[in-house]
Protein backbone atom coordinates (compact mmCIF):
# COMPACT_ATOMS: atom_id res chain seq x y z
CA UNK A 1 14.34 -27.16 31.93
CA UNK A 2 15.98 -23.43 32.83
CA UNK A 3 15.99 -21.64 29.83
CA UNK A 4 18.00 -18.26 29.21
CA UNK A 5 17.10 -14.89 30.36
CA UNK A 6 16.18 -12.38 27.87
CA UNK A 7 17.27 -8.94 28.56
CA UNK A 8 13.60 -8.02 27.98
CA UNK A 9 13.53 -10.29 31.47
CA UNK A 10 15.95 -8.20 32.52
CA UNK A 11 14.74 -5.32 32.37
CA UNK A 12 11.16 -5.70 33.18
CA UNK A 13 10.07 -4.49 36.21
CA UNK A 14 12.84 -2.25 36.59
CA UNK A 15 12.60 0.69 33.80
CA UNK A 16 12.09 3.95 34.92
CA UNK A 17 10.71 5.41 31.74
CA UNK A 18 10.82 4.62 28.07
CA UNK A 19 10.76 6.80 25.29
CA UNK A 20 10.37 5.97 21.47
CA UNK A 21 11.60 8.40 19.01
CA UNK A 22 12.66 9.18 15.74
CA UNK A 23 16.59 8.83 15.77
CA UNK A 24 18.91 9.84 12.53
CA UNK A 25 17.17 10.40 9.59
CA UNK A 26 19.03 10.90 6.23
CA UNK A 27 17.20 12.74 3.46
CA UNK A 28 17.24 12.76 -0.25
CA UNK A 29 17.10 16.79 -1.40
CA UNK A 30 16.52 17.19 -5.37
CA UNK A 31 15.02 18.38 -8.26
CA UNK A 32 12.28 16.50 -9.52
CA UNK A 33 11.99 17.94 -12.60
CA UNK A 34 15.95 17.61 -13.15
CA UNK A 35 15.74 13.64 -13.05
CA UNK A 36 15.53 12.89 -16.60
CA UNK A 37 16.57 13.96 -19.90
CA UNK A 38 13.22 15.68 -21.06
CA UNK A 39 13.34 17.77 -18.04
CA UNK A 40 16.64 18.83 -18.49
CA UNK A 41 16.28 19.91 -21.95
CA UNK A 42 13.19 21.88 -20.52
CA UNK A 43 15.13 23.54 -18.20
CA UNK A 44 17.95 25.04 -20.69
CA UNK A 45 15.50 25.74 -23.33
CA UNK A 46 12.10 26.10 -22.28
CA UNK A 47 12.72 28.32 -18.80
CA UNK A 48 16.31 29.56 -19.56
CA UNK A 49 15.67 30.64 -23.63
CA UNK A 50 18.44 28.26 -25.05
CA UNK A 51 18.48 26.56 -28.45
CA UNK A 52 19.53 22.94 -26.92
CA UNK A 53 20.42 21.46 -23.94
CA UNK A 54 23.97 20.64 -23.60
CA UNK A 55 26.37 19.91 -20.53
CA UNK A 56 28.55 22.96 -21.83
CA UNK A 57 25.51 25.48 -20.35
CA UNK A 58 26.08 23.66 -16.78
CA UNK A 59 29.64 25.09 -16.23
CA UNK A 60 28.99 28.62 -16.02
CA UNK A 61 26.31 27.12 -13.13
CA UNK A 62 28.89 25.14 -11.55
CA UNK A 63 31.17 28.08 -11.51
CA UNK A 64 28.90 30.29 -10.24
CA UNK A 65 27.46 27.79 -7.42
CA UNK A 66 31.40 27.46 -6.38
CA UNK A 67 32.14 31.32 -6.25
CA UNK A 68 28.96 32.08 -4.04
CA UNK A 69 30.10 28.93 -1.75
CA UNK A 70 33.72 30.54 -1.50
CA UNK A 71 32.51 33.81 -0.62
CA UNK A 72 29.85 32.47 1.93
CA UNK A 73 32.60 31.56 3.49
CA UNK A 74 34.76 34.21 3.47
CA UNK A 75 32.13 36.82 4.27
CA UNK A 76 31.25 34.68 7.61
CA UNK A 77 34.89 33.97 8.49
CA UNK A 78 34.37 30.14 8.41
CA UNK A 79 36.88 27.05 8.11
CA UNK A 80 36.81 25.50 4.93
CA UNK A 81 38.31 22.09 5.44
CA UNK A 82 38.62 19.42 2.88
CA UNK A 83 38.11 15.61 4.33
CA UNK A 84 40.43 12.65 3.20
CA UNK A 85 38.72 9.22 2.66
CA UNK A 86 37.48 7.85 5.76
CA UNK A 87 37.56 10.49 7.88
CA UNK A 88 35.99 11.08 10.54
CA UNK A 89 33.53 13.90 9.63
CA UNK A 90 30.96 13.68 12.80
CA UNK A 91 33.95 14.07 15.33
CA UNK A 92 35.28 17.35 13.53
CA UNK A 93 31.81 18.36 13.79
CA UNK A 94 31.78 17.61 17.55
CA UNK A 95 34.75 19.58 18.22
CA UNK A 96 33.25 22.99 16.12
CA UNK A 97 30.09 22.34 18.37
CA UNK A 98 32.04 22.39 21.46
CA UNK A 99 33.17 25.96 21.13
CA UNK A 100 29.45 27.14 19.30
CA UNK A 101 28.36 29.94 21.76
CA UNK A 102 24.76 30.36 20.04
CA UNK A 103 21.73 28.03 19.37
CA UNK A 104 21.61 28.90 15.18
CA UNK A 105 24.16 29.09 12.86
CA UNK A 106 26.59 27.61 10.26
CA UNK A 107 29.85 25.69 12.26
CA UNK A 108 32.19 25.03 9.33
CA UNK A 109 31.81 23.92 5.82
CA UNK A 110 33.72 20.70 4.47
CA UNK A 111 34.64 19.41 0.89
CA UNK A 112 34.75 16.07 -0.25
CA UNK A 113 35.38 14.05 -3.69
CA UNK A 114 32.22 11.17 -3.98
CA UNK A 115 30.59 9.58 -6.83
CA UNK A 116 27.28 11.17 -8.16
CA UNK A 117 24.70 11.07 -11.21
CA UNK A 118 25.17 13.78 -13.00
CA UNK A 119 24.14 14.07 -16.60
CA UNK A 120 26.30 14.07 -19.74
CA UNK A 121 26.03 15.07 -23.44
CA UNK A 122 26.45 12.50 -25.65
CA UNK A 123 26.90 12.76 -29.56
CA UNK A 124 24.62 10.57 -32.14
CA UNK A 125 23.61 9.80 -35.78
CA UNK A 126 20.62 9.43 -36.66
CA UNK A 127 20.62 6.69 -39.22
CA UNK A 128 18.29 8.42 -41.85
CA UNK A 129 19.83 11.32 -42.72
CA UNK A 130 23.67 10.87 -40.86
CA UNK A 131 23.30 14.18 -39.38
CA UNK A 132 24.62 14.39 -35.65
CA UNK A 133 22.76 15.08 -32.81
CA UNK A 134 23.18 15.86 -29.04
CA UNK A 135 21.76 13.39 -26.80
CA UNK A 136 21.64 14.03 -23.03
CA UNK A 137 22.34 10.31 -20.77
CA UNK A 138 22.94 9.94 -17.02
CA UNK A 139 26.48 9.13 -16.13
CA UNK A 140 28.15 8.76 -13.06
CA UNK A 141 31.51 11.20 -11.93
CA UNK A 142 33.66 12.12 -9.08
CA UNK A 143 32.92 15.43 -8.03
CA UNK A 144 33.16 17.97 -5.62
CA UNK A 145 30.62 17.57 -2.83
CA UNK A 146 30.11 21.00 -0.24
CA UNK A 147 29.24 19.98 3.33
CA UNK A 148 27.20 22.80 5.56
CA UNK A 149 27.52 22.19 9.44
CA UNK A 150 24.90 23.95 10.97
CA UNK A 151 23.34 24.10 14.20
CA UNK A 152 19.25 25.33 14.10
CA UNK A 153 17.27 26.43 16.89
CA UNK A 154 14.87 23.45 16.74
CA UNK A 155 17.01 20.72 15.32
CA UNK A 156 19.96 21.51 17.18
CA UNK A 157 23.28 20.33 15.07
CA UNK A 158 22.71 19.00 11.15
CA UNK A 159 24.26 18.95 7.95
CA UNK A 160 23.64 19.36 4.53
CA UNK A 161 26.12 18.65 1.22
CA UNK A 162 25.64 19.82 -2.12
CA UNK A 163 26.97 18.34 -5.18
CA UNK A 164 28.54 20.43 -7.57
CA UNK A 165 27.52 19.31 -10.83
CA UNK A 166 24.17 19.51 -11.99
CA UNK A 167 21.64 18.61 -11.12
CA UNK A 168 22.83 19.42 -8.20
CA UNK A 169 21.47 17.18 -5.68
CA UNK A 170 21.61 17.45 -2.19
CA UNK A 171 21.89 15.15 1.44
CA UNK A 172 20.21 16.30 4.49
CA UNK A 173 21.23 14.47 8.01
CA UNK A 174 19.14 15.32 10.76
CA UNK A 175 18.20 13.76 14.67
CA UNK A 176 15.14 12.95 16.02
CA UNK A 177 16.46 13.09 19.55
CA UNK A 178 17.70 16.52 19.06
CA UNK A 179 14.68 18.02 17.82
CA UNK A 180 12.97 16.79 20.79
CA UNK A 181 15.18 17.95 23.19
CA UNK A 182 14.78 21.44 21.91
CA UNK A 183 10.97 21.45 21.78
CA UNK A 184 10.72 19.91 25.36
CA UNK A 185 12.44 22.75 26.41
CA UNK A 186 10.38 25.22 25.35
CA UNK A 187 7.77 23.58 26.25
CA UNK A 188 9.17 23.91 29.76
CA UNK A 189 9.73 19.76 30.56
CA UNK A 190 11.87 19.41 32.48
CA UNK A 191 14.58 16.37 30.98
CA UNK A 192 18.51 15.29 31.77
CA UNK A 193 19.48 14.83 28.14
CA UNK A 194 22.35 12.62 26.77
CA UNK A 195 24.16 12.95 23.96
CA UNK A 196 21.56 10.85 22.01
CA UNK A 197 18.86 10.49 24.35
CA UNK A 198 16.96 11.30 27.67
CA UNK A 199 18.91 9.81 31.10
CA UNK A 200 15.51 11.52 32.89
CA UNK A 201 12.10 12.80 32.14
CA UNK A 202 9.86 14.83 34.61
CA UNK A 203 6.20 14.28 32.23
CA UNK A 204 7.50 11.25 30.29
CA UNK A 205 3.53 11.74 28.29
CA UNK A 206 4.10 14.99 27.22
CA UNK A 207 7.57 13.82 25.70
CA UNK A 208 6.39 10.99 24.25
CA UNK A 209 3.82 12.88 22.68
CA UNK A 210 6.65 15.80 21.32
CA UNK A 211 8.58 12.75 19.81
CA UNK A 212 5.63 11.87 18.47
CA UNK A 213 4.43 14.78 16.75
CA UNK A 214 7.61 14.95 14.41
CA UNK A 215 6.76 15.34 10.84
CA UNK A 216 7.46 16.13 7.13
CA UNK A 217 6.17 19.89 7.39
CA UNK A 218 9.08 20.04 10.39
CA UNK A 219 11.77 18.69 8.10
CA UNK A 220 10.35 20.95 4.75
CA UNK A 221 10.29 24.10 7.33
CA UNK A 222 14.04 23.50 8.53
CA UNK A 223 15.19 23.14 4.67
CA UNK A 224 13.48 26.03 3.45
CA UNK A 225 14.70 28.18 5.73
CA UNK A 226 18.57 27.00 5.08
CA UNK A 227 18.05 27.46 1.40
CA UNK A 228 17.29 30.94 2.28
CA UNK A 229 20.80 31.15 3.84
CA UNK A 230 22.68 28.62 2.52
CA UNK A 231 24.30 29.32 -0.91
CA UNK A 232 22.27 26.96 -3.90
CA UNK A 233 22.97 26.96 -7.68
CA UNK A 234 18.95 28.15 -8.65
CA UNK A 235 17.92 31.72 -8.74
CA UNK A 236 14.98 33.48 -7.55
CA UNK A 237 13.69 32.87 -11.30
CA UNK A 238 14.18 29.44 -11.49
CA UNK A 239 12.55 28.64 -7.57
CA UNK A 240 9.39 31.05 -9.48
CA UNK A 241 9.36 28.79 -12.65
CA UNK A 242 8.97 25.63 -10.26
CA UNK A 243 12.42 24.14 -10.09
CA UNK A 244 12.46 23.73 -6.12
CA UNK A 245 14.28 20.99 -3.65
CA UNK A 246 12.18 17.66 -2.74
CA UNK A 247 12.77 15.62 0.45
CA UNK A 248 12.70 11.89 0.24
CA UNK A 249 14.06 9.63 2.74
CA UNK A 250 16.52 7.74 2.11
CA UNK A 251 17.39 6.11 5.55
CA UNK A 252 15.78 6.45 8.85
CA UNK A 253 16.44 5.26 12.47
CA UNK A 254 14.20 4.53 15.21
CA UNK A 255 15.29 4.58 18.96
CA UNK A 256 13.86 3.36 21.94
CA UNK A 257 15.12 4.80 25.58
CA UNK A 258 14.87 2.73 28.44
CA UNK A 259 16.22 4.20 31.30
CA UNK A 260 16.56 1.60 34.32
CA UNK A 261 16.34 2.65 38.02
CA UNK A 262 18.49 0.67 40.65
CA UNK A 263 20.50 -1.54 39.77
CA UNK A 264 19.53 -5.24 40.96
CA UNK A 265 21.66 -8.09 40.73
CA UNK A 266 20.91 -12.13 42.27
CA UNK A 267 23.22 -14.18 44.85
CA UNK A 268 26.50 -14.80 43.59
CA UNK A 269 26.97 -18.49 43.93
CA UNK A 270 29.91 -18.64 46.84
CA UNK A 271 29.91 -14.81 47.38
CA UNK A 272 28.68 -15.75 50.75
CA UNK A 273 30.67 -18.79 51.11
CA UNK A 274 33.92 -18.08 53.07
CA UNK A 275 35.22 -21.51 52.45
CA UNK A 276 36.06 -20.35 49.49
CA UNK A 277 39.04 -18.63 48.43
CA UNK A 278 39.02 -15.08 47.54
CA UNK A 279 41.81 -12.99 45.13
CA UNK A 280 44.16 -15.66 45.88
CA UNK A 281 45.37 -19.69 45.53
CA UNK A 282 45.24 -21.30 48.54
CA UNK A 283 48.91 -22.29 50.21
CA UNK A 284 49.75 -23.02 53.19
CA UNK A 285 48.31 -21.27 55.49
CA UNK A 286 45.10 -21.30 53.42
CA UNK A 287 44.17 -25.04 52.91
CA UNK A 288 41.99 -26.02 49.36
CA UNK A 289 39.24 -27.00 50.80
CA UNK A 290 37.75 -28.00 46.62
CA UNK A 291 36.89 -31.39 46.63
CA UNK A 292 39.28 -33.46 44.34
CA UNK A 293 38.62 -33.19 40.56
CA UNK A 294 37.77 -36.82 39.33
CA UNK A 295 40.93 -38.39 37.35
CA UNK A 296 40.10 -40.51 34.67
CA UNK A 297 41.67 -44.48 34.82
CA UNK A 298 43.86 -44.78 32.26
CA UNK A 299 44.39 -48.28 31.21
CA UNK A 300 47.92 -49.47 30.48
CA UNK A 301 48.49 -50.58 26.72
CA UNK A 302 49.14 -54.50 26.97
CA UNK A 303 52.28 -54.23 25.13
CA UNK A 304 54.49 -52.00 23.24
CA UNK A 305 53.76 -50.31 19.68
CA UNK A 306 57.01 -49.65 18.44
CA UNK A 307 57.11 -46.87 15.64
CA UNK A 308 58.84 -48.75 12.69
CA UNK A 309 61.04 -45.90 11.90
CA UNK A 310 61.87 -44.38 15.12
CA UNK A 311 62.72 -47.54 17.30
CA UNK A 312 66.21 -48.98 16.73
CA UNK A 313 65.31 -51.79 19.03
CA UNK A 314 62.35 -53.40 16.71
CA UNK A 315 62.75 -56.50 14.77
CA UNK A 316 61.98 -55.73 11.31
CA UNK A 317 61.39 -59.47 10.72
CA UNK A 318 61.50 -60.67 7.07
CA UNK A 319 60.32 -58.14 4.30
CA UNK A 320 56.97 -59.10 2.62
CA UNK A 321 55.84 -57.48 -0.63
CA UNK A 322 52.31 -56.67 -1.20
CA UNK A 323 50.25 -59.68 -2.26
CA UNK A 324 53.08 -62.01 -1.87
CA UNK A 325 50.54 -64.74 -1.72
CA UNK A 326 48.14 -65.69 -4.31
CA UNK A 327 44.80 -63.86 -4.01
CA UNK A 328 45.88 -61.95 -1.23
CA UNK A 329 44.70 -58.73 -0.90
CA UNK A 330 46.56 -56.82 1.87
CA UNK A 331 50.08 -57.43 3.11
CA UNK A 332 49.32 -60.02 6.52
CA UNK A 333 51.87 -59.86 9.38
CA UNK A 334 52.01 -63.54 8.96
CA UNK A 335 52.24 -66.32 7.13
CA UNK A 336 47.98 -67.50 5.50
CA UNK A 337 47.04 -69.38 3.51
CA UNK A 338 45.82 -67.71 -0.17
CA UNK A 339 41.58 -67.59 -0.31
């Protein structure tokens, strides 16, 4: 028995080089003492002085967030583009990159409407005394979410989004591939790179081992130094009280380059053959030299089957009703005796 090639078959014995690599990673960015209700009220009241923590003393932090966004923008003459549902955001950001001269820097900045947790003030009783009480509970809303293409000097191109409602959590979208492509070049390897990948390697080792050496003080070092450009809702007081961004990952990609040399292919069955025809049906001055397909006997019917309603010519013969006979138990075509 044959069975199937693999493309592991396929391919073995003719790659060139492999590489293994981190591919798109997508990062959770928050506040992990913002993720439930005690450490909110801590926040408002403990580190900012307030008498209770309500959702009324997030606004003026929204509105501030917003304005500094706004005037990032405007002081670095960037596009400020808001994206429909289902748009295309990673082509946009293609076409900014196209026309980036430099190796660092923000692209353009996007705004989008998505769901996020956000928390909420709630009002309750408390059922000794009826007095009212505030209550902070998680809730989810639409809200404004602020996207920052940028381009870094060892990732290459990323982005980041903010939400705009507290607690103001953040994305983070990076590629593995990227960052490796930038560190093989200054480590002086010499690679063709691809849009995701490498098409060749000159010390396919010392790659491996650059792809390899990606880790979470890399990722921590590229968002620390964005939050020191990037506009963020918490002050300089707040990042000295403790309140700083986290990194989790949320989704992550692997990749594995194999790049195959020549191309090899096996005998095409009748390539060689120039009995057969090529591009065209034989005629007459090109004679089919196929042998005959088979043709199955077909036996002639011994006689006629009529269609009752469709043949004029039929003899309807005298009408029987069902179980005309006693005891019997389909209508016959003729005449029996009862059982």
């Amino acid at each position: 028995m044959t069975l199937p090639r693999t493309t592991a078959d396929v391919l073995f014995g003719h790659v060139v080089f492999e590489v293994e690599s981190v591919d798109r990673m997508y990062l959770n960015v928050y506040q992990p003492k913002l993720q439930y209700g005690g450490g909110v009220s801590a926040f408002f009241v403990g580190h900012r002085g307030h008498k209770y923590a309500s959702s009324v003393l997030m606004a003026p932090i929204t509105e501030a967030f917003v304005a500094n966004v706004h005037h990032f923008i405007n002081a670095r003459g960037l596009d400020l583009l808001s994206f429909g549902k289902g748009e295309d955001k990673d082509a946009i950001a293609h076409r900014y990159l196209a026309g980036f001269p430099g190796t660092d820097g923000v692209l353009f900045v996007g705004r989008a409407q998505e769901k996020a947790w956000v928390f909420r003030t709630q009002k309750r009783r408390n059922p000794a005394t009826g007095k009212e009480y505030l209550w902070l509970t998680r809730a989810t809303l639409q809200v404004n979410y602020f996207y920052f293409y940028c381009v870094d000097e060892d990732f290459g191109p990323f982005f980041i989004k903010f939400c705009s409602y507290f607690p103001y959590g953040a994305k983070l979208c990076i590629n593995g591939n990227h960052w490796a492509q930038r560190q093989a070049e200054k480590a002086g390897v010499g690679f063709t790179a691809m849009d995701n990948a490498f098409a060749a390697v000159d010390d396919v080792p010392a790659l491996q081992a650059i792809c390899d050496s990606l880790g979470e003080e890399h990722i921590r070092a590229l968002l620390d130094k964005w939050l020191r450009i990037l506009p963020h809702p918490f002050t300089e007081d707040d990042i000295a009280a403790g309140y700083r961004y986290d990194v989790s990952v949320v989704q992550a990609e692997f990749s594995l380059t194999q790049m195959p040399g020549k191309p090899v292919t096996g005998r095409i069955p009748g390539a060689d053959d120039p009995r057969q025809p090529r591009h065209r049906a034989p005629g007459q001055d090109q004679p089919d030299l196929r042998p005959p397909h088979p043709q199955r006997p077909q036996a002639a019917h011994p006689q006629r089957v009529p269609h009752p309603d469709r043949d004029g010519q039929r003899d309807p013969g005298r009408p029987r009703r069902v179980q005309e006979n006693q005891g019997q138990a389909v209508p016959q075509g003729r005449e029996s005796a009862a059982h």
